[in-house]
Protein backbone atom coordinates (compact mmCIF):
# COMPACT_ATOMS: atom_id res chain seq x y z
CA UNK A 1 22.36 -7.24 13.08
CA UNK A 2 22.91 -3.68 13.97
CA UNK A 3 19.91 -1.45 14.19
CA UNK A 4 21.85 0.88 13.05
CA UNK A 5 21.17 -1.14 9.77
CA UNK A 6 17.68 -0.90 9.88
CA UNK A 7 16.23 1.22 7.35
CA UNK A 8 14.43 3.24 9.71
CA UNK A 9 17.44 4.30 11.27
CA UNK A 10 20.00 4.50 9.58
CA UNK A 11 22.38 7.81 9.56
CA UNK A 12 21.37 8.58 13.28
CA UNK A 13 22.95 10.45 15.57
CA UNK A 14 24.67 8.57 17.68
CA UNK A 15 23.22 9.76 21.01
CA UNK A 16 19.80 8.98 19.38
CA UNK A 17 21.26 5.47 18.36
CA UNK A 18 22.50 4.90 21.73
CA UNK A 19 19.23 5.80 23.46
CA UNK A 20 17.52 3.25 21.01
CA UNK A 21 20.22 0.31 21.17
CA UNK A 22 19.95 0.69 25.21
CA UNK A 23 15.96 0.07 24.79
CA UNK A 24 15.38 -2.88 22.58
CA UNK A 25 14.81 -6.41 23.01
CA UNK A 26 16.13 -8.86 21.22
CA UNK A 27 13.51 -12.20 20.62
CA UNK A 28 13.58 -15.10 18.68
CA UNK A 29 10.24 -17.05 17.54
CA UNK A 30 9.70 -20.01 16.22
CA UNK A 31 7.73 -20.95 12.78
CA UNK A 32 4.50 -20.85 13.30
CA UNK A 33 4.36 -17.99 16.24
CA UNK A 34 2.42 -15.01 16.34
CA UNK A 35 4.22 -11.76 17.03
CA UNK A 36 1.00 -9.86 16.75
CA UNK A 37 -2.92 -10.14 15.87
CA UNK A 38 -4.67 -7.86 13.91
CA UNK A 39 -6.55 -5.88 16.99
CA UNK A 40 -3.92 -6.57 19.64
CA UNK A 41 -2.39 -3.54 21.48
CA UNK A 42 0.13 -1.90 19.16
CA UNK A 43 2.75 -1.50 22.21
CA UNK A 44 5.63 -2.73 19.94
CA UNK A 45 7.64 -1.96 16.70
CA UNK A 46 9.43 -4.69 15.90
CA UNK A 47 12.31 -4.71 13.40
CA UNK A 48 13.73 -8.24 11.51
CA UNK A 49 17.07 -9.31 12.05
CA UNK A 50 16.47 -12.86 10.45
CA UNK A 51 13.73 -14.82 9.06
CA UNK A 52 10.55 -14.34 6.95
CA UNK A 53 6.82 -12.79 8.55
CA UNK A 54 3.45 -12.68 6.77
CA UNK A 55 1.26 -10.29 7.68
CA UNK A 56 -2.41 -10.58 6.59
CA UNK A 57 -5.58 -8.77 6.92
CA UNK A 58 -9.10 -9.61 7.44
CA UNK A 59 -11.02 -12.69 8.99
CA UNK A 60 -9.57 -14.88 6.68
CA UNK A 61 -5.82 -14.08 6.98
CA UNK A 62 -5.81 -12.67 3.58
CA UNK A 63 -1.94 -12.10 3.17
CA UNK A 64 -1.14 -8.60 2.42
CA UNK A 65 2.79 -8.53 2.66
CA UNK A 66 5.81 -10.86 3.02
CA UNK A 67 8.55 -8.93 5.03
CA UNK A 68 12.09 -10.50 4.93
CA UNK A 69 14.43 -7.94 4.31
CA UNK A 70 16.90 -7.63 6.76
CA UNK A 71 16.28 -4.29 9.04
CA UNK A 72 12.48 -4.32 7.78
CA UNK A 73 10.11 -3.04 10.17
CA UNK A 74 6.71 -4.17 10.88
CA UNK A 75 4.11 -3.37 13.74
CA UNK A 76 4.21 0.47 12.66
CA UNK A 77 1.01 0.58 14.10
CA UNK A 78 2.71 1.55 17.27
CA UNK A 79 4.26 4.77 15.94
CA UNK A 80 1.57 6.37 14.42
CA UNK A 81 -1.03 6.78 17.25
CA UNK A 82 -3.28 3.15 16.51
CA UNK A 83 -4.42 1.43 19.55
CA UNK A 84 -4.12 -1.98 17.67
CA UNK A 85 -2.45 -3.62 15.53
CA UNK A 86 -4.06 -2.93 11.89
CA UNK A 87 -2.90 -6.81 10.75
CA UNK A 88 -1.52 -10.26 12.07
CA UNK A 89 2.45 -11.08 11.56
CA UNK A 90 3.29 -14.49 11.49
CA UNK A 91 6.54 -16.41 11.19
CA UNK A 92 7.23 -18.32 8.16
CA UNK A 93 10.16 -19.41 9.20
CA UNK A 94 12.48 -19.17 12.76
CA UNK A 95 13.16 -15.33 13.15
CA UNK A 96 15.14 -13.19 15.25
CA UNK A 97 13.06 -10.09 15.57
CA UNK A 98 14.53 -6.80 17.76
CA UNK A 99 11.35 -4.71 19.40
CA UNK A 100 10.92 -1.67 20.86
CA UNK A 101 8.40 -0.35 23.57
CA UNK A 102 6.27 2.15 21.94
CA UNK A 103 6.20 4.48 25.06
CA UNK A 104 10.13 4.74 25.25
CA UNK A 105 10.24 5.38 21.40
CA UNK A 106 7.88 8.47 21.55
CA UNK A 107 9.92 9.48 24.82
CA UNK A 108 13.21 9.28 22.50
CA UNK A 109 12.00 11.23 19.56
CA UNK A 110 10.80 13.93 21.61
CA UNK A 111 14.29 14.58 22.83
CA UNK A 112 15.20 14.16 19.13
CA UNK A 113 12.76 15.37 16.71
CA UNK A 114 14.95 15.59 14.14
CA UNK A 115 15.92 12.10 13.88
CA UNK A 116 11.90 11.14 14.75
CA UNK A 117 10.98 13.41 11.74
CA UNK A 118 13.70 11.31 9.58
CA UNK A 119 12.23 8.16 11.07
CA UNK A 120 8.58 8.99 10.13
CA UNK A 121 9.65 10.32 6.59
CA UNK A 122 11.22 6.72 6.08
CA UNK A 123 8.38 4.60 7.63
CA UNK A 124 5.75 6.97 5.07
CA UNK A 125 8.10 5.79 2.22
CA UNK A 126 7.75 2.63 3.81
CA UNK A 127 4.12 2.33 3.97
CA UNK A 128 3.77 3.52 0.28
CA UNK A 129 6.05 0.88 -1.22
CA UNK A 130 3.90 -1.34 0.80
CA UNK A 131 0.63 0.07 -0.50
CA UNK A 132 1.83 0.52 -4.19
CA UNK A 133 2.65 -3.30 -3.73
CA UNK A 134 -0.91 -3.87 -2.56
CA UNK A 135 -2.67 -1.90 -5.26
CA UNK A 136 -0.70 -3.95 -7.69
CA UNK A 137 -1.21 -7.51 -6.14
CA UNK A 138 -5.25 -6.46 -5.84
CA UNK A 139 -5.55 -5.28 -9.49
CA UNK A 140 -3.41 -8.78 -10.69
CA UNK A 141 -6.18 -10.68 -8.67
CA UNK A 142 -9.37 -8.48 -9.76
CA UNK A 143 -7.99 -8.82 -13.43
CA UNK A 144 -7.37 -12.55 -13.40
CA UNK A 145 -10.83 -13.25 -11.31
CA UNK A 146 -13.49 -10.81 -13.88
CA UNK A 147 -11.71 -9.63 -17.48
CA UNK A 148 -15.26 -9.20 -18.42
CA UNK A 149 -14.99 -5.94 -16.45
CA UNK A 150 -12.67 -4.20 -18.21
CA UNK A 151 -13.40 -4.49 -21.86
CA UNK A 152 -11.20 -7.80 -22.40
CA UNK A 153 -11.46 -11.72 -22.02
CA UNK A 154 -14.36 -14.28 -22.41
């Protein structure tokens, strides 16, 4: 994959794009491997090229999101000024997985704010999906686990 593909970035410049492409890493990991724990530096955004991660929350690896969407982004904990990771990503299956060095991203957007402000507006819309998603999955589970609460069921 292209990163260019990537929802994050796509319709860069191409200077911007070029300054990006010439600071990633490309990794593969196997099933099984951590990318990140919850509480681990957030020095990293990572973006999937192949392959399926869970990430999950809490002590007990509660799983909040499945990303597997080609050019999906996770580990935005790095772009918006966390020290840590705020969950664990784990492979479900073999991944190829393209990351970029937090430091050299913030360098990059300050010589292009415009395309950092796109980027940020995109990882927001992002982040709400994600959390709409969420709110959804935790009222499913609330409903199924107490109906008593809310005026239906046994």
């Amino acid at each position: 994959m292209l990163i260019e593909k990537a929802y994050l970035f796509q319709g860069m410049s191409p200077e911007f794009m070029s300054e990006i492409s010439r600071s990633l890493t490309c990794e593969s990991r196997k099933k099984g491997d951590l990318v990140f724990k919850a509480e681990d530096p957030a020095d990293f955004l990572y973006v999937i090229e192949e392959g399926r991660v869970r990430l999950s929350a809490g002590d007990r690896g509660i799983v909040a999101q499945i990303v597997e969407k080609e050019g999906d982004a996770l580990g935005w904990s790095s772009l918006v000024g966390r020290d840590v990771y705020s969950s664990s990503a784990e492979c479900l299956t073999d991944a190829r997985l393209i990351r970029i060095r937090r430091e050299k991203l913030n360098e990059i957007f300050d010589r292009y704010p415009v395309c950092g402000y796109l980027l940020f507006r995109r990882l927001a819309r992002m982040l709400a999906e994600r959390l709409v998603k969420s709110y959804r999955q935790i009222t499913a589970a609330h409903a199924d686990t107490e109906p008593h609460r809310y005026g239906y069921g046994g």
